[in-house]
N, C-alpha and C. Protein backbone atom coordinates (compact mmCIF):
# COMPACT_ATOMS: atom_id res chain seq x y z
N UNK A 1 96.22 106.11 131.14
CA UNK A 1 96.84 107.38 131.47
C UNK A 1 98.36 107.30 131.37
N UNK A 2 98.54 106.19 131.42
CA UNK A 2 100.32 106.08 131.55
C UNK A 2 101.06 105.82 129.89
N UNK A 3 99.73 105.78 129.26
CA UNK A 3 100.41 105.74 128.33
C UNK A 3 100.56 107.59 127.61
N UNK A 4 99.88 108.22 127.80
CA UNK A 4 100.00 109.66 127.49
C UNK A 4 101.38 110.39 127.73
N UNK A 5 101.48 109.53 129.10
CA UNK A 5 102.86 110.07 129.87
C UNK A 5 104.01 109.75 128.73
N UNK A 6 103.85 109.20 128.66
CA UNK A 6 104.86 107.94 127.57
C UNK A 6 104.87 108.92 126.19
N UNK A 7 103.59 109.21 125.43
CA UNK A 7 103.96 110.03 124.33
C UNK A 7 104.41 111.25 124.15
N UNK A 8 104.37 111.87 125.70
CA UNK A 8 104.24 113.35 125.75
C UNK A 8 106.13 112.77 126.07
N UNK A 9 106.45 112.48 126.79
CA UNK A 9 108.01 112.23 127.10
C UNK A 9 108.74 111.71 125.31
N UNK A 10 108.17 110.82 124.81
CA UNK A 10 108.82 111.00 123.58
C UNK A 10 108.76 111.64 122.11
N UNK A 11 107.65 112.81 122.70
CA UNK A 11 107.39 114.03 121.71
C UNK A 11 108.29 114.65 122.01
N UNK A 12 108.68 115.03 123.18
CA UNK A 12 109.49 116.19 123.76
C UNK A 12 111.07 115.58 123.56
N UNK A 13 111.36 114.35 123.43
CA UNK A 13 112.51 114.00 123.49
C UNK A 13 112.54 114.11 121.60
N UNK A 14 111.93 113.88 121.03
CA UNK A 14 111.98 114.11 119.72
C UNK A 14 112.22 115.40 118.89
N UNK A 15 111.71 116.35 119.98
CA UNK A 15 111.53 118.27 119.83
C UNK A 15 113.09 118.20 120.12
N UNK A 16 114.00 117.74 121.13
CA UNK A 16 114.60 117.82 121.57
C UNK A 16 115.74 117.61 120.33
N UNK A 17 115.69 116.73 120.16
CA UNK A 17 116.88 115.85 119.04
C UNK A 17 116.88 116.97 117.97
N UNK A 18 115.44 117.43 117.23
CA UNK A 18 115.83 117.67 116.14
C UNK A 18 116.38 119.61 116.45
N UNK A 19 115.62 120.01 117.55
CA UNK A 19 116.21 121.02 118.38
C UNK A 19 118.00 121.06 118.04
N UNK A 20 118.48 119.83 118.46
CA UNK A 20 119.63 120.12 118.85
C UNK A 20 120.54 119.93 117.41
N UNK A 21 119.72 118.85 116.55
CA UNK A 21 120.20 119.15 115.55
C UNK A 21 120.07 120.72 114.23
N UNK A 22 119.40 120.77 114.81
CA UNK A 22 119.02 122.27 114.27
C UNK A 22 120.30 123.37 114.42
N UNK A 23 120.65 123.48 115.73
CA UNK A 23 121.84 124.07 116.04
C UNK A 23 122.79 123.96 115.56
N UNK A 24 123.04 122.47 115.89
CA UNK A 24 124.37 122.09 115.33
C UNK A 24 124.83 122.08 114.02
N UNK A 25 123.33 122.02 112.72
CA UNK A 25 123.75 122.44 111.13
C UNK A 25 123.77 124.38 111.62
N UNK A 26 123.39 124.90 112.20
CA UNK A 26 123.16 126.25 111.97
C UNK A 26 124.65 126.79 112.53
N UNK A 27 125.42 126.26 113.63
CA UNK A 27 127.04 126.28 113.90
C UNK A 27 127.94 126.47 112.26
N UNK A 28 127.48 125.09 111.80
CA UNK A 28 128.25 124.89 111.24
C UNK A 28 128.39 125.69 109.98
N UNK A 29 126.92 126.95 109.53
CA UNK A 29 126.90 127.57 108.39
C UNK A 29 125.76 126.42 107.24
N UNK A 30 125.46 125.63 107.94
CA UNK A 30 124.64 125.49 106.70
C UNK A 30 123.08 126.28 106.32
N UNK A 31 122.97 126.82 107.22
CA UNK A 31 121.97 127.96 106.76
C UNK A 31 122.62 129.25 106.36
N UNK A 32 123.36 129.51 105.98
CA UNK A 32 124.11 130.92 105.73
C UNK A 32 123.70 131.38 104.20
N UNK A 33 123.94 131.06 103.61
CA UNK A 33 123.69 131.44 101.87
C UNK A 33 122.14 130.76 101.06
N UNK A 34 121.21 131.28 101.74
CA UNK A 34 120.14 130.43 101.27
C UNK A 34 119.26 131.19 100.12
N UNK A 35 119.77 132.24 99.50
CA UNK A 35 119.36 132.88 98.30
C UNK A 35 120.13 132.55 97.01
N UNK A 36 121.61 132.49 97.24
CA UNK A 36 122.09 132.10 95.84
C UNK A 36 121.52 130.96 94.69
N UNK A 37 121.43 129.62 95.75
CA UNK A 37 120.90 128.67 94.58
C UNK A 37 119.60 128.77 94.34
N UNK A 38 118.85 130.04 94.47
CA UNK A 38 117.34 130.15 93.56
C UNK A 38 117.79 130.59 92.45
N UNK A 39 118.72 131.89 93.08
CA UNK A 39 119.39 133.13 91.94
C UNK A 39 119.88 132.18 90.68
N UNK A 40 121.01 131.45 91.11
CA UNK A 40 122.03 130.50 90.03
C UNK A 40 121.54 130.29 89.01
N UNK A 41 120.18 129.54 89.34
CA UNK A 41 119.39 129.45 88.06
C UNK A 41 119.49 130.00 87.20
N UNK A 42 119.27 130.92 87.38
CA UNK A 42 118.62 132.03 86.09
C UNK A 42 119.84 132.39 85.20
N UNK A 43 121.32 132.33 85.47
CA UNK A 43 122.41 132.47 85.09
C UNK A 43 122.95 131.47 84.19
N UNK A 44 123.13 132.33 83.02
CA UNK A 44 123.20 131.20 81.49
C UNK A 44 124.89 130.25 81.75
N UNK A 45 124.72 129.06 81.48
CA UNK A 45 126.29 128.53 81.78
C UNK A 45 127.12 129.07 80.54
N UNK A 46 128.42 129.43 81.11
CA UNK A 46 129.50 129.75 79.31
C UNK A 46 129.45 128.63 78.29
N UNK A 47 128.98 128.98 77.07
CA UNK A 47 129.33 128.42 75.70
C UNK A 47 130.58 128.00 75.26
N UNK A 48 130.60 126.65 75.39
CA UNK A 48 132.19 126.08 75.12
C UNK A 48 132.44 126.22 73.28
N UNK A 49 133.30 126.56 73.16
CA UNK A 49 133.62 126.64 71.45
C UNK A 49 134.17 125.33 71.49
N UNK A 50 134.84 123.98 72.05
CA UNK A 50 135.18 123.02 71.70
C UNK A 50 134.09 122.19 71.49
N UNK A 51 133.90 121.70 70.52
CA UNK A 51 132.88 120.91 70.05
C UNK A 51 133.31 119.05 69.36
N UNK A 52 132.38 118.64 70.57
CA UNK A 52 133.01 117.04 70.48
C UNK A 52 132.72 116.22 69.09
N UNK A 53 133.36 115.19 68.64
CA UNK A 53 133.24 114.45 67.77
C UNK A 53 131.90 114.02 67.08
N UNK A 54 130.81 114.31 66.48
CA UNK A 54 129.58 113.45 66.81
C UNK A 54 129.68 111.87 66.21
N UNK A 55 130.75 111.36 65.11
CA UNK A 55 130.65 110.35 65.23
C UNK A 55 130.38 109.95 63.62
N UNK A 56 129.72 111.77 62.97
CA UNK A 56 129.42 111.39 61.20
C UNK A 56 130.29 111.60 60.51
N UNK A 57 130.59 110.36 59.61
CA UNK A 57 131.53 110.29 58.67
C UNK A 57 131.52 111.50 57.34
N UNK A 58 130.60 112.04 57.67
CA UNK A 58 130.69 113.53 56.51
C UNK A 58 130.80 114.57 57.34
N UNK A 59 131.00 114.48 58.76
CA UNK A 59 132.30 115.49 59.20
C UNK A 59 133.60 115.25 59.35
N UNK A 60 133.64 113.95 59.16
CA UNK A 60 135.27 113.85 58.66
C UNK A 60 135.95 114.03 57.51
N UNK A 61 134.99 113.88 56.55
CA UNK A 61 135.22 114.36 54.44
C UNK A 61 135.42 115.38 54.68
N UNK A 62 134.50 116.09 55.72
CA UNK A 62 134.65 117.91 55.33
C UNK A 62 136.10 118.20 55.96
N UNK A 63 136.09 117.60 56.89
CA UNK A 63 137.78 118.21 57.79
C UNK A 63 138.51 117.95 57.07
N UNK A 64 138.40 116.45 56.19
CA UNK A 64 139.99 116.19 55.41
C UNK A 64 139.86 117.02 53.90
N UNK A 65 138.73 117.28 53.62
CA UNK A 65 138.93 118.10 52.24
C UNK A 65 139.88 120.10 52.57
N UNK A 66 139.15 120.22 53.62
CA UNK A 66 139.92 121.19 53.98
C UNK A 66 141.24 121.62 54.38
C-alpha cells in the first residue's frame, strides 16, 4: 500500500512540473503564432537570377566567346 502512496505523490509532482512548465513557455509567447508555419509552406521562395558557377568548362567558352 505504501507503495501506491509513493506513485500517486510522484504522478502529481510530475503533473505539477510539466503544469508549471506549460505556463512558463505560454508567458513567454511561445504558443502565440501557431498557424503561420503550416501556412509558410505553401508559399513559393523568390527566384534568385544569380546563378552560381557549375564548374563546366563549356560555360566558360560560351562566356569568353561572348
Amino acid at each position: 500500500m505504501d507503495i501506491l502512496y509513493l506513485m500517486i505523490l510522484c504522478s502529481v509532482s510530475l503533473a505539477v512540473v510539466f503544469l508549471v512548465v506549460f505556463i512558463v513557455n505560454a508567458r513567454k509567447g511561445q504558443f502565440e503564432d501557431d498557424e503561420s508555419p503550416a501556412v509558410r509552406i505553401l508559399f513559393e521562395d523568390e527566384i534568385k537570377d544569380d546563378k552560381k558557377d557549375s564548374g563546366d568548362k563549356n560555360d566558360k567558352e560560351e562566356k569568353r566567346e561572348i
